[in-house]
N, C-alpha and C. Protein backbone atom coordinates (compact mmCIF):
# COMPACT_ATOMS: atom_id res chain seq x y z
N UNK A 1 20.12 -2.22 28.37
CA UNK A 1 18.67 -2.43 28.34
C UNK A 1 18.38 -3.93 28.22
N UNK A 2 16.95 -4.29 28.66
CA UNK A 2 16.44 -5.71 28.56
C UNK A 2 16.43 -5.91 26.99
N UNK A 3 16.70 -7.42 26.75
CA UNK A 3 16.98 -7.99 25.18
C UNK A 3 15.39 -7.86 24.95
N UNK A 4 14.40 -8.22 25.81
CA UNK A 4 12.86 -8.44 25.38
C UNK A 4 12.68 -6.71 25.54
N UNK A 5 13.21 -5.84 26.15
CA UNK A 5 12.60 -4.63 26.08
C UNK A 5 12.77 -4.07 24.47
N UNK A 6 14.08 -4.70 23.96
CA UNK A 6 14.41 -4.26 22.46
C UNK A 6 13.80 -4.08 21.95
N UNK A 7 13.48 -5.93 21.52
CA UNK A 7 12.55 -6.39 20.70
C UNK A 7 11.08 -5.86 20.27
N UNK A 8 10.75 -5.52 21.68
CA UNK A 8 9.56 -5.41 22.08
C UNK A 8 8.93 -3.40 20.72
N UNK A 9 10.19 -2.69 21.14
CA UNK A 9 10.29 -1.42 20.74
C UNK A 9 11.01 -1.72 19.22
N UNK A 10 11.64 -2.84 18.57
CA UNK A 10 11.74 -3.50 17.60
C UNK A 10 10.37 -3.16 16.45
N UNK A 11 9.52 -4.19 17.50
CA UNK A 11 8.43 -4.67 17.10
C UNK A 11 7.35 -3.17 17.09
N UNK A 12 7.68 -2.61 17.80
CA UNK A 12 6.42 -1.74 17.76
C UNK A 12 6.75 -0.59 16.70
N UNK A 13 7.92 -0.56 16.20
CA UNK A 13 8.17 0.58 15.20
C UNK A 13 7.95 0.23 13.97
N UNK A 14 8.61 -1.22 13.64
CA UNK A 14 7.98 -1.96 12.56
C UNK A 14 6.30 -2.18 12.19
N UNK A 15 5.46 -1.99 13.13
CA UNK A 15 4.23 -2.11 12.75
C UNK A 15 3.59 -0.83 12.71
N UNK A 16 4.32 0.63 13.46
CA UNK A 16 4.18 1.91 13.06
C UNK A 16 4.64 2.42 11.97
N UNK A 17 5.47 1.56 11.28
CA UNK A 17 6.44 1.80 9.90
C UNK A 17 5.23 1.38 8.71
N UNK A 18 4.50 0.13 9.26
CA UNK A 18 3.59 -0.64 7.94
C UNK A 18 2.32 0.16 8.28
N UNK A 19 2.10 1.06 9.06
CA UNK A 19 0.55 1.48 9.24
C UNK A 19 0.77 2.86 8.44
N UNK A 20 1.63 3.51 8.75
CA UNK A 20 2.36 4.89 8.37
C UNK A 20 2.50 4.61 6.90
N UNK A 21 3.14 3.26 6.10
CA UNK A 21 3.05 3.68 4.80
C UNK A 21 2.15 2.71 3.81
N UNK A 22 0.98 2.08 4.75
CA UNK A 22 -0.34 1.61 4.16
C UNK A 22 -1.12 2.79 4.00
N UNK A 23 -1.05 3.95 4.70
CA UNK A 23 -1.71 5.43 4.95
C UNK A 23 -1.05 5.91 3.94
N UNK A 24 0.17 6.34 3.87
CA UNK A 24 0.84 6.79 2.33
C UNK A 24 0.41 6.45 1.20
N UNK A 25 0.79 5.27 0.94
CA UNK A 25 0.41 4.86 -0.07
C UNK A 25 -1.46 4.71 -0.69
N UNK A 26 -2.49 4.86 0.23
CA UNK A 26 -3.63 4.77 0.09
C UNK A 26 -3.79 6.53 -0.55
N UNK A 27 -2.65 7.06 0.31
CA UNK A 27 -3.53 8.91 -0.08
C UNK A 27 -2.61 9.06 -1.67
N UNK A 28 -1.65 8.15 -2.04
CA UNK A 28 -1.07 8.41 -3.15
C UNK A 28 -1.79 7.97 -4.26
N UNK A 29 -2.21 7.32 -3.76
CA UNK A 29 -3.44 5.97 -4.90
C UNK A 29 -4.61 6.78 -5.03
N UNK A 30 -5.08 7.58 -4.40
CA UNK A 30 -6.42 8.78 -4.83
C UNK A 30 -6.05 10.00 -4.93
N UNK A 31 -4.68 10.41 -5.31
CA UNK A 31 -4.21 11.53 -5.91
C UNK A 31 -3.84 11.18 -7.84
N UNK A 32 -3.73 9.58 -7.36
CA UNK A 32 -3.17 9.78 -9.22
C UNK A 32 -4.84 10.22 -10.04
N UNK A 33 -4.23 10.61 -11.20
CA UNK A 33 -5.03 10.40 -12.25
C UNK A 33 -5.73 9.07 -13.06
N UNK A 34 -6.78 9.15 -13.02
CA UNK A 34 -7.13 7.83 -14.11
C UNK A 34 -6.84 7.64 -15.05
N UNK A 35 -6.32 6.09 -15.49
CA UNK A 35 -5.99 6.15 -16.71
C UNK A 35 -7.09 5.62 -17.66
N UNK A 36 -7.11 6.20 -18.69
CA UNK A 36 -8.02 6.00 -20.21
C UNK A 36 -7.28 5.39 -21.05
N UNK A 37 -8.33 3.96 -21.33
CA UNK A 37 -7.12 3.27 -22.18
C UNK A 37 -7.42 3.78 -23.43
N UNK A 38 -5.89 3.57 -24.55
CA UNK A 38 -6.34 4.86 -26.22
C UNK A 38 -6.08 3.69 -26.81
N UNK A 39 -7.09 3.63 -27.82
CA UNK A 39 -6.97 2.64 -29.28
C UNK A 39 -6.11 2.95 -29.87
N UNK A 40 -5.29 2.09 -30.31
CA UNK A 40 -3.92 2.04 -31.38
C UNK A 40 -4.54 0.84 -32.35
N UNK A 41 -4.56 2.11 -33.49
CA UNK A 41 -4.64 1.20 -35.05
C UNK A 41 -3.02 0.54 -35.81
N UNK A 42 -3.19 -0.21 -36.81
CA UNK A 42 -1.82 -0.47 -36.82
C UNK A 42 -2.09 -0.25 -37.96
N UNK A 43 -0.94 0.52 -38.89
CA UNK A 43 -0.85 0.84 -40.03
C UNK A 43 -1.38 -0.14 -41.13
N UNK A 44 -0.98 -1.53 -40.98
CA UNK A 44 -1.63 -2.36 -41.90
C UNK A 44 -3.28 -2.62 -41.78
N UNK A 45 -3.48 -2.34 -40.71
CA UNK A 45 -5.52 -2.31 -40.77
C UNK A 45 -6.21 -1.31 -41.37
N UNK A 46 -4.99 -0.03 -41.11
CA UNK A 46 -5.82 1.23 -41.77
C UNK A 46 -5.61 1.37 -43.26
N UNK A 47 -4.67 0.31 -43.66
CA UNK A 47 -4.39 0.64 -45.56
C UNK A 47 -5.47 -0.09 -45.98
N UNK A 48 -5.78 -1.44 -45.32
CA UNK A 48 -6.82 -2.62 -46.10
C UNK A 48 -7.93 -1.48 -45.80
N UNK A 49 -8.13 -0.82 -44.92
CA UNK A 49 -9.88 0.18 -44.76
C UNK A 49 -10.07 0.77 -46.08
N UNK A 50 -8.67 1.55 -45.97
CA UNK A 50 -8.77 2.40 -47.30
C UNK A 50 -8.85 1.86 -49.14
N UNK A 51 -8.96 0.60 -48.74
CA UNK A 51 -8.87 0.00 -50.37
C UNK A 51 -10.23 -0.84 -50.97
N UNK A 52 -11.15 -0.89 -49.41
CA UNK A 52 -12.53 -1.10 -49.35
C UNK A 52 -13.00 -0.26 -50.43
């Protein structure tokens, strides 16, 4: 086969490879769950509360 015909089919799978998993990755990103960020007290803040 031609060296530019390679390339050419090189090139076109590689940019079917980045469209294919910009599409993946977009439908994976609105399947996760949201995250909620959780307050963490630290034991020494909650003893000084309690001696108020």
């Amino acid at each position: 086969m031609d060296t530019h015909l390679m390339i050419g089919v090189a090139v076109m799978f590689g940019l079917i490879g980045i469209a294919a998993s910009r599409d993946l990755l977009r439908r994976l990103r609105e399947q996760q769950p949201q995250l909620v960020p959780v307050k963490v007290e630290h034991p020494d803040s909650r003893a000084a509360r309690q001696d108020r």
